[in-house]
N, C-alpha and C. Protein backbone atom coordinates (compact mmCIF):
# COMPACT_ATOMS: atom_id res chain seq x y z
N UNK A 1 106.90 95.19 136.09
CA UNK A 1 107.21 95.10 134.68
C UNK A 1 106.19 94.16 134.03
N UNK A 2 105.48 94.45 132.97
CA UNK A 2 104.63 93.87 132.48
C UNK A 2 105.32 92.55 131.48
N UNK A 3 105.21 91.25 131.26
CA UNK A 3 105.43 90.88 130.39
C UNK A 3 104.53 90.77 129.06
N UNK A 4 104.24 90.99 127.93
CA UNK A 4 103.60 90.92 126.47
C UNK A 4 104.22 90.10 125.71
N UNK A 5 103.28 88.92 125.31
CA UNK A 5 104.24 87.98 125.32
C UNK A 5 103.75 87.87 123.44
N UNK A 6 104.57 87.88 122.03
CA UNK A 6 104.18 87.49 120.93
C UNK A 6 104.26 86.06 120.77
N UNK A 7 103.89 85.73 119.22
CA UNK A 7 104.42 84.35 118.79
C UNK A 7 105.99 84.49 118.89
N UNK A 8 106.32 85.25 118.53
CA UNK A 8 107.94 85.53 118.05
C UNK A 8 109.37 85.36 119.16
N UNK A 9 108.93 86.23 120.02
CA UNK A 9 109.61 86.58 121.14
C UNK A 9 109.08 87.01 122.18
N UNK A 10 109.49 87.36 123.55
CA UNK A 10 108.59 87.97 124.40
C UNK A 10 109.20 89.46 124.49
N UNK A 11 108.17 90.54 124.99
CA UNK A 11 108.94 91.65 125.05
C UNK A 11 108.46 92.32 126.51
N UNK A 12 109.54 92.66 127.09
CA UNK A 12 109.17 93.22 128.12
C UNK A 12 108.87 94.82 128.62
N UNK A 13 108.36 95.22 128.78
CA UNK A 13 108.34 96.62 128.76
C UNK A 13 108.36 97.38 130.42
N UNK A 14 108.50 98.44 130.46
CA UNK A 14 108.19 99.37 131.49
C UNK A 14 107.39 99.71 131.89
N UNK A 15 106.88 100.07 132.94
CA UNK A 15 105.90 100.97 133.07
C UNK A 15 105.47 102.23 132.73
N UNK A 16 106.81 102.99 132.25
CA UNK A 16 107.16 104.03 131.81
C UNK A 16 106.46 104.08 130.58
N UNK A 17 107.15 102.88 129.95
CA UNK A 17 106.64 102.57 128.32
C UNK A 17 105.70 102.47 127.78
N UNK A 18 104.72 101.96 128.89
CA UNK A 18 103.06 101.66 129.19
C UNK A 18 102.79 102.60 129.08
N UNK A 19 102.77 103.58 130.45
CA UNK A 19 101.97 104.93 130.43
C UNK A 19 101.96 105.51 128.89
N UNK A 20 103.79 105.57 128.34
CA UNK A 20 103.28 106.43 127.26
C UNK A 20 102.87 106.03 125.88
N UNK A 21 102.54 104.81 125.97
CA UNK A 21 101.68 103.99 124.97
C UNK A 21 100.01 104.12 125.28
N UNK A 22 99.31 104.14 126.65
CA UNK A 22 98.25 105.05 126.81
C UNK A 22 97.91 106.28 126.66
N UNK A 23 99.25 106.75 127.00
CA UNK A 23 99.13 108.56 126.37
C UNK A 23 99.21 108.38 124.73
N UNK A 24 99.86 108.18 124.23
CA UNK A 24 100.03 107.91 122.68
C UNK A 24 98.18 107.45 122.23
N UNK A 25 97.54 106.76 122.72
CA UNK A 25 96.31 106.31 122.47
C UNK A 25 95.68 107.47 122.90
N UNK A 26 95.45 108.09 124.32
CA UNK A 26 94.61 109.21 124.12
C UNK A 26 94.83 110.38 123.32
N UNK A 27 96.33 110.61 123.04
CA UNK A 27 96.21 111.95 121.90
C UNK A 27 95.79 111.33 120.32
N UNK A 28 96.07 110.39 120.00
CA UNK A 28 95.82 110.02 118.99
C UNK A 28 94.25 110.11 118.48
N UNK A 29 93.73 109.68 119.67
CA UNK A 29 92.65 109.69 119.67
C UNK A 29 91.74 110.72 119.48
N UNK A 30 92.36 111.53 120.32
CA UNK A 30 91.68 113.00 120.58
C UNK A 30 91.86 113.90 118.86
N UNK A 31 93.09 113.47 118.45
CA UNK A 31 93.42 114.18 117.39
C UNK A 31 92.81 113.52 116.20
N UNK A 32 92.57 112.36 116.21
CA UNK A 32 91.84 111.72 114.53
C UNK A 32 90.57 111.55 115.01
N UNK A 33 89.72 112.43 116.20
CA UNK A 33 88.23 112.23 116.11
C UNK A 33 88.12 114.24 116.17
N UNK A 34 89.23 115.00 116.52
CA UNK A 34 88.73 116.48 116.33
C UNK A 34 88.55 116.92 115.26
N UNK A 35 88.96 116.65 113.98
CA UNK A 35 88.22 117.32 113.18
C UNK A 35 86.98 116.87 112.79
N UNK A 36 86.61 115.70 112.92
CA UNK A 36 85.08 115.34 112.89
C UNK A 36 84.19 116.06 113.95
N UNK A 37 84.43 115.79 115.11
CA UNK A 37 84.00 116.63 115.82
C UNK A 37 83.72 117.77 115.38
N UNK A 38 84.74 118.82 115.30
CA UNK A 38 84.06 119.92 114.25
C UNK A 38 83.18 119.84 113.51
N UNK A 39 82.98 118.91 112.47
CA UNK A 39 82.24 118.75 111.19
C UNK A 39 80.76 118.31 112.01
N UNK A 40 80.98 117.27 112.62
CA UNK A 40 79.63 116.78 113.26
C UNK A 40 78.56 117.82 114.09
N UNK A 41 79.71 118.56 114.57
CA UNK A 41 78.99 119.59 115.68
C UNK A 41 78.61 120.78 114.67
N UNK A 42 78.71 121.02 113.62
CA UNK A 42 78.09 121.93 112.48
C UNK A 42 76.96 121.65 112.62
N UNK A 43 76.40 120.16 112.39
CA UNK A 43 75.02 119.55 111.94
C UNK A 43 74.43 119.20 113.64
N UNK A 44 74.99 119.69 114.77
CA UNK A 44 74.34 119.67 116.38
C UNK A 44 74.31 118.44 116.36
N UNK A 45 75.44 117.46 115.64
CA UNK A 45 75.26 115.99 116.37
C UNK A 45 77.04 115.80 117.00
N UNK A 46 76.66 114.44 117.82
CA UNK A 46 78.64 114.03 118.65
C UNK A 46 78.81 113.17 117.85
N UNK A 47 79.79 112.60 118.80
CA UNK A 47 80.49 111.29 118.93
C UNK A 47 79.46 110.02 118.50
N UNK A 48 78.64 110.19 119.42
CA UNK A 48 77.68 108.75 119.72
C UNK A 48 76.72 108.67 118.34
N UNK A 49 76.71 109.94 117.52
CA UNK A 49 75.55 110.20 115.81
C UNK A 49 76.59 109.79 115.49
N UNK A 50 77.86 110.02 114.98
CA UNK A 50 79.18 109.53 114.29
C UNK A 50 78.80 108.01 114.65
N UNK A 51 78.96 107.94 115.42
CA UNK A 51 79.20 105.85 115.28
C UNK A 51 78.26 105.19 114.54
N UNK A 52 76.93 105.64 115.36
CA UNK A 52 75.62 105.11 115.17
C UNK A 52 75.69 104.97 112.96
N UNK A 53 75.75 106.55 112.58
CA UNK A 53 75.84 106.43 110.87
C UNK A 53 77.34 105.82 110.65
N UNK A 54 78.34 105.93 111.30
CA UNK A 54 79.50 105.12 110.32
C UNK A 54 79.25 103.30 110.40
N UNK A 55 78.76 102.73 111.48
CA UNK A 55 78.58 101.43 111.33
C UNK A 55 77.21 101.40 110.28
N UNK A 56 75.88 102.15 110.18
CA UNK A 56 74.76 101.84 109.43
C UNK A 56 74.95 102.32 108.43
N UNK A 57 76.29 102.86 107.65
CA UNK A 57 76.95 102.85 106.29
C UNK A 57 77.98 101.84 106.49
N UNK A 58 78.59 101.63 106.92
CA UNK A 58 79.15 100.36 106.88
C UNK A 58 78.37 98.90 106.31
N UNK A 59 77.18 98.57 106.94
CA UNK A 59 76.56 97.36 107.28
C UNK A 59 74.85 97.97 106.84
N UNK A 60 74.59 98.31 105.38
CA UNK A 60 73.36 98.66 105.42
C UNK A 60 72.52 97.51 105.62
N UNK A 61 70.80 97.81 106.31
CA UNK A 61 70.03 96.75 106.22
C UNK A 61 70.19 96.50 107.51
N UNK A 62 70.94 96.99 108.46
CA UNK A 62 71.61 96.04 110.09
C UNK A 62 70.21 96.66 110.94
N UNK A 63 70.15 95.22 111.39
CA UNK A 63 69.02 95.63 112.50
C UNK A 63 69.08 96.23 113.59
N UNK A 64 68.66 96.75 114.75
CA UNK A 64 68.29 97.24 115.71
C UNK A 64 69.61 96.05 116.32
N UNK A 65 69.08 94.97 116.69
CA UNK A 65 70.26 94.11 117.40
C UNK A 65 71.23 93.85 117.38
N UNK A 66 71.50 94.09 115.86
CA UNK A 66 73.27 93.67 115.72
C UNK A 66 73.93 95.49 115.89
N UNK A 67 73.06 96.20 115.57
CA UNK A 67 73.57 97.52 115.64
C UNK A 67 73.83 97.90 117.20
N UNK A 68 73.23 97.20 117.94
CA UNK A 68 73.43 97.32 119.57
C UNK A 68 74.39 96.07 119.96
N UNK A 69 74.87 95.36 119.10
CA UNK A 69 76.26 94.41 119.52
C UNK A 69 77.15 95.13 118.71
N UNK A 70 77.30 95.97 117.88
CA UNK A 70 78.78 96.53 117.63
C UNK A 70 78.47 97.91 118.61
N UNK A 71 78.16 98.46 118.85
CA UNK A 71 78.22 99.77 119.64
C UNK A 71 78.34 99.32 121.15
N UNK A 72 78.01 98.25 121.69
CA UNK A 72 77.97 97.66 123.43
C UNK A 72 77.37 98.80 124.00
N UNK A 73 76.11 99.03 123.50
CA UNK A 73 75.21 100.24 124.47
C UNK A 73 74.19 99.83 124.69
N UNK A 74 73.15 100.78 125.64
CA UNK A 74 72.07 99.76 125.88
C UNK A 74 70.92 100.45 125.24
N UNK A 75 70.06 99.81 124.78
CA UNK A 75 68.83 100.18 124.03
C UNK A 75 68.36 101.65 124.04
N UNK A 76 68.46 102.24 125.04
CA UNK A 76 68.00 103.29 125.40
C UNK A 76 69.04 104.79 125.33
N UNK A 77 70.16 103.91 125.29
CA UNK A 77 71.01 105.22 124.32
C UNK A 77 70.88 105.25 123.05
N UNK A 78 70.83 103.79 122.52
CA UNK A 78 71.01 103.82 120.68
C UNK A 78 69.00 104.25 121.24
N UNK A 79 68.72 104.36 121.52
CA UNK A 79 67.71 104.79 120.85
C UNK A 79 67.42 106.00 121.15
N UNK A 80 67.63 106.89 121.90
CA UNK A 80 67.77 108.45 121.68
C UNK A 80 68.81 109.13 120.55
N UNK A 81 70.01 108.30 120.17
CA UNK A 81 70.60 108.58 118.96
C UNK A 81 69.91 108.39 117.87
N UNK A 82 69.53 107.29 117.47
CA UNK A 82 68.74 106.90 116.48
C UNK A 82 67.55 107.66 116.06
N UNK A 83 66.72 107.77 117.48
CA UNK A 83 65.41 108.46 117.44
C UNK A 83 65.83 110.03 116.26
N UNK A 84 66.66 110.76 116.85
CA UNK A 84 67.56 112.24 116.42
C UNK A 84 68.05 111.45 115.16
N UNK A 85 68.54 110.47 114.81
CA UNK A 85 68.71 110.74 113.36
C UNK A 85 67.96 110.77 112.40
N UNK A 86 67.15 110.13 112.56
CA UNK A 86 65.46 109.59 111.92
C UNK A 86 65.04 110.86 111.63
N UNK A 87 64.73 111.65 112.78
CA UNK A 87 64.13 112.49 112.34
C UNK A 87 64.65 113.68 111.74
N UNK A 88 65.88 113.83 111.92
CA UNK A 88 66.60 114.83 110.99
C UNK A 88 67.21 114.21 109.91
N UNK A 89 66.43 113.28 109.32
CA UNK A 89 66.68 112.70 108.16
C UNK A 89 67.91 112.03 107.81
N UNK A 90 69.30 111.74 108.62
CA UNK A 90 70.15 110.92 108.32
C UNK A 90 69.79 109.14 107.54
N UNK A 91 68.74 108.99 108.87
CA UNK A 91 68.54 107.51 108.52
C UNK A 91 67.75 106.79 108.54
N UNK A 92 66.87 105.87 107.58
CA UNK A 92 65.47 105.43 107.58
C UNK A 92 65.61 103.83 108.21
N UNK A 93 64.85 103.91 108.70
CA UNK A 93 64.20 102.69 108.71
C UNK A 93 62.79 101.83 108.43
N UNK A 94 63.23 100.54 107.76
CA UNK A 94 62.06 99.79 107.38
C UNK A 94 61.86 98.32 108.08
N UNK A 95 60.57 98.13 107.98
CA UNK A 95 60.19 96.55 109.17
C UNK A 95 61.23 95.52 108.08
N UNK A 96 61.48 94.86 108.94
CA UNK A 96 61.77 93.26 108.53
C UNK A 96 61.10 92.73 107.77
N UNK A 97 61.64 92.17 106.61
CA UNK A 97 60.56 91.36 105.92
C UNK A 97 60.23 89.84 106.28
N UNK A 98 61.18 89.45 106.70
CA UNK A 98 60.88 87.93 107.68
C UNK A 98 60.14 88.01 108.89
N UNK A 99 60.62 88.96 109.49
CA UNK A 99 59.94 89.55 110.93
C UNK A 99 59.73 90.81 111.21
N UNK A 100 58.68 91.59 111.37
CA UNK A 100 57.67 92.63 111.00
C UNK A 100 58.14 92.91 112.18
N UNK A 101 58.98 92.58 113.58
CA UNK A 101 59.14 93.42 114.78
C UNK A 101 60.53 93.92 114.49
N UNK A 102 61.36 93.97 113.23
CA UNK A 102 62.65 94.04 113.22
C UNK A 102 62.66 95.25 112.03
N UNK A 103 63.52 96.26 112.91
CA UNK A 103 63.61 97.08 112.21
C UNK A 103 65.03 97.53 111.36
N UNK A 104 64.99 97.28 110.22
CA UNK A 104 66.26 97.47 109.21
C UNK A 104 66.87 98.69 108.98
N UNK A 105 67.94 99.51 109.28
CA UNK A 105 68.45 100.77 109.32
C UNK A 105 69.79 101.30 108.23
N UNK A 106 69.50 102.29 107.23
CA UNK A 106 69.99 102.41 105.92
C UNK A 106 70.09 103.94 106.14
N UNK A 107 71.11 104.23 105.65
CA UNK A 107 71.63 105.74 105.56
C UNK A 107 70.76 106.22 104.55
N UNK A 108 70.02 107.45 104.67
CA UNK A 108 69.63 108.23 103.55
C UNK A 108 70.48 108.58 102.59
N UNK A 109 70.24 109.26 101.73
CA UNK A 109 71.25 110.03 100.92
C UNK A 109 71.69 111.67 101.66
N UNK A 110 71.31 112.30 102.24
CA UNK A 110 71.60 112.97 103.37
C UNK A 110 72.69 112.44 104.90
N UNK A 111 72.74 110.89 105.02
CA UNK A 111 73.27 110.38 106.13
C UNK A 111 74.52 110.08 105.41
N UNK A 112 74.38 109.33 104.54
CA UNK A 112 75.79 108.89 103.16
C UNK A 112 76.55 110.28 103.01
N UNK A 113 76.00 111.26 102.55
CA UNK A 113 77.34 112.62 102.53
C UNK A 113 77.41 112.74 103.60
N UNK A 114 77.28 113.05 105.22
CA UNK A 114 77.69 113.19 106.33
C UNK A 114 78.66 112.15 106.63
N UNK A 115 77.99 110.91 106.40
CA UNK A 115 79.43 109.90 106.88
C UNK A 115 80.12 109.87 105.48
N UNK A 116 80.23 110.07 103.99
CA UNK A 116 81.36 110.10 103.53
C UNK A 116 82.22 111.45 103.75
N UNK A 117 81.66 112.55 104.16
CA UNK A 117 82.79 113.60 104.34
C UNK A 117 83.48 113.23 105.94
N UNK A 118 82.53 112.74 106.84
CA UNK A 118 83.34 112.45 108.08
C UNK A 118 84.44 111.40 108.17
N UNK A 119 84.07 110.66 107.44
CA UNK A 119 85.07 109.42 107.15
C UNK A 119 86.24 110.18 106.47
N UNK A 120 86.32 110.61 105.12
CA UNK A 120 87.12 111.16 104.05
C UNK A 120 88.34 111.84 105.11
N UNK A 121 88.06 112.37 106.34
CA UNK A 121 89.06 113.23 107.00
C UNK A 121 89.78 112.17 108.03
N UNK A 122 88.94 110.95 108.20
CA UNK A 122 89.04 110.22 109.15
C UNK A 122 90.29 109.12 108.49
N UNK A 123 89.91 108.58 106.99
CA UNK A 123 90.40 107.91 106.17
C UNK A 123 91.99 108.65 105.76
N UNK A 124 91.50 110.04 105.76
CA UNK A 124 93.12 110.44 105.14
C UNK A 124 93.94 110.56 105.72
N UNK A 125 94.03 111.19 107.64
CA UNK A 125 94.60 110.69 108.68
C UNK A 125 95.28 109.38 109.07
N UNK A 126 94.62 108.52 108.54
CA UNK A 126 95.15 107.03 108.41
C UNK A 126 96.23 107.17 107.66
N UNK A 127 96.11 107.44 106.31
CA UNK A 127 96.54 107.11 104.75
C UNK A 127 98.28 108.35 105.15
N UNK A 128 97.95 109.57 105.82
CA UNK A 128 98.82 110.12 105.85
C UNK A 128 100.29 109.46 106.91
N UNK A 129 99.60 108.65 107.87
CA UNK A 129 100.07 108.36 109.42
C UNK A 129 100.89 106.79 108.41
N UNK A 130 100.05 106.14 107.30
CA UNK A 130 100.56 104.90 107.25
C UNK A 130 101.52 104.56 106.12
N UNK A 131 101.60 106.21 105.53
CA UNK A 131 102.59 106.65 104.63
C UNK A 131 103.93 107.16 105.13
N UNK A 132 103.70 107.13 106.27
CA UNK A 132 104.74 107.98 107.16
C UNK A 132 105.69 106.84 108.06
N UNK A 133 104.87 105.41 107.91
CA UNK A 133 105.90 104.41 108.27
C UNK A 133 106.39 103.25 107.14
N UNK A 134 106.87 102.42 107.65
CA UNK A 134 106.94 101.21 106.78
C UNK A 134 105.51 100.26 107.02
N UNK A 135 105.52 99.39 105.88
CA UNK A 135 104.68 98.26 105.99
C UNK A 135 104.69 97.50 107.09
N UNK A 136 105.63 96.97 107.47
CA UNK A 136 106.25 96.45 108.55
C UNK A 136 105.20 97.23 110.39
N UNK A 137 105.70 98.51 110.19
CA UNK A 137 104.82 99.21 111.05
C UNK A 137 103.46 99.30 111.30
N UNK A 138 102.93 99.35 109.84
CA UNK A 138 101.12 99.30 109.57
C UNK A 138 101.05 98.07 109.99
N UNK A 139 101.73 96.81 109.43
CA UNK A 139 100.90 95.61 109.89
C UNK A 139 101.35 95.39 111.85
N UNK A 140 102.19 95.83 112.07
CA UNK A 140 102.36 95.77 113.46
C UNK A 140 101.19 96.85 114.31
N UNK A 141 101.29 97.93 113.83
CA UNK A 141 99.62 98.63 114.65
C UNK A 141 98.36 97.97 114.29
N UNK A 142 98.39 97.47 113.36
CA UNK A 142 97.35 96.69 113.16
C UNK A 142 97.34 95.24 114.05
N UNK A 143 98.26 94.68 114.30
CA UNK A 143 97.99 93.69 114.73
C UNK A 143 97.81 93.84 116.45
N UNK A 144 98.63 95.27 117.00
CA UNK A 144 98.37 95.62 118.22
C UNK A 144 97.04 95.69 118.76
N UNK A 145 96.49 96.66 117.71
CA UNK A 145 95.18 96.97 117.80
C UNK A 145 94.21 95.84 118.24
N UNK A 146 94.13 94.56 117.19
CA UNK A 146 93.26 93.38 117.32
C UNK A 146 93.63 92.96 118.05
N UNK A 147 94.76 92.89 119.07
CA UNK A 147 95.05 92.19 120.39
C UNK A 147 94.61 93.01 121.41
N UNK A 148 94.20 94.23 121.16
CA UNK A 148 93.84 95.02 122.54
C UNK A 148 92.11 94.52 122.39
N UNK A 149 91.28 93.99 121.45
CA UNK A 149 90.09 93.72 121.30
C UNK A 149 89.81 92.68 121.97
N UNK A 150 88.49 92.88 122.73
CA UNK A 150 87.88 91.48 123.40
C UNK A 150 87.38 90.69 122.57
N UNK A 151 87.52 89.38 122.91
CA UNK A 151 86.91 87.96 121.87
C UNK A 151 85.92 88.43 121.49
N UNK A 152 84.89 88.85 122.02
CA UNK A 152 83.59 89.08 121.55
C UNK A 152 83.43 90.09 120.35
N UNK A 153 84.91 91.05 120.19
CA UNK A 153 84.35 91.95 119.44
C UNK A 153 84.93 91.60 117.97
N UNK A 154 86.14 90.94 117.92
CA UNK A 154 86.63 90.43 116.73
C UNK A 154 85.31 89.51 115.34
N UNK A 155 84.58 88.87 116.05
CA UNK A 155 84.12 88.38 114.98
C UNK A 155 82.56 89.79 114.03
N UNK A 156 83.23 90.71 115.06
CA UNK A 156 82.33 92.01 114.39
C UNK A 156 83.24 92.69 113.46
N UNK A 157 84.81 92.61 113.65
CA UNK A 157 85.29 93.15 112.56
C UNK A 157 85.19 92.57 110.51
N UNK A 158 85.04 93.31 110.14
CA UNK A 158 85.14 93.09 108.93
C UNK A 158 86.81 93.40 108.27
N UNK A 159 87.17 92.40 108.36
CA UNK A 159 89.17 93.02 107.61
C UNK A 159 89.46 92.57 106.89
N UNK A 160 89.84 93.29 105.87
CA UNK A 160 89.89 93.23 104.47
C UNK A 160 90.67 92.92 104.29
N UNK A 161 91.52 92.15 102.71
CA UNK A 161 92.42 91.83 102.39
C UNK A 161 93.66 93.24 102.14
N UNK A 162 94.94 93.02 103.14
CA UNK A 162 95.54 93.93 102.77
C UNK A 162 96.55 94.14 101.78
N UNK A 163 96.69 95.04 100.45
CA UNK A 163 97.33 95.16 99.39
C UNK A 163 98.28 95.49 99.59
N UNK A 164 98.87 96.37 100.13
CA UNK A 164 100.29 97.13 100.35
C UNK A 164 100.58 97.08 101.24
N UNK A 165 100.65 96.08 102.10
CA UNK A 165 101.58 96.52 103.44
C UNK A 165 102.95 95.45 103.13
């Protein structure tokens, strides 16, 4: 029996309960990245073009390095992704202006409609799932979520002030 321990109380769970809280994560998963998938695989890109443009619309201007500390890949994958977006025009890059070995990475206007229609399906999945509980619930998956994150990756999130929960 696992113990999970909150500020609040402790809660104990099953193993049972576990498994189907990992299953709950892989369908979830599977289901709010398939219709992108679809959409992505129109334009012959995956998973790994999806990340690469939703963080370099996220964070325009992000260099080569910090773009390889939010993804935890190693140079040589982001850079066969990257290489393929460049040249099918998603996403430009320009040198550093402090440092001429640093290269700055900005969605085209071609990369911006790909990640706003991929997002838009990605975003309304949310909006539908967080309409469908209480506040109470959203801020509790939310707070699950940032506890399943390693130290290292939290100070990469950006979290916004939340209005309605």
């Amino acid at each position: 029996m696992a113990d999970v321990k909150t500020p609040h109380r402790p809660l104990f769970l099953r193993e049972e309960e576990l498994r189907y809280s990992i299953e709950l994560m892989f369908f979830a998963y599977r289901d709010f990245t398939g219709e992108a998938d679809a959409m992505l695989e129109s334009c012959d890109l995956g998973r790994a073009h999806h990340r690469v443009i939703y963080f370099v619309g996220r964070h325009p201007g992000i260099n080569v390095s910090e773009l390889l500390a939010i993804l935890n890949i190693t140079k040589q994958s982001l850079s066969r992704v990257l290489s393929r977006l460049i040249k099918d025009g998603y996403i430009e890059q320009e040198q550093g202006t402090t440092d001429k070995r640093q290269r700055l990475l900005s969605l085209t206007p071609k990369g911006r409609t790909l990640e706003h229609d991929v997002t838009l399906i990605q975003r309304q999945r949310f909006a539908q799932a967080f309409k469908a509980v209480s506040g109470e619930s959203v801020t509790g998956f939310l707070a699950v979520m940032e506890a399943m994150l390693d130290e290292k990756t939290i100070p990469l999130l950006r979290r916004p002030p939340m209005t309605r929960i």
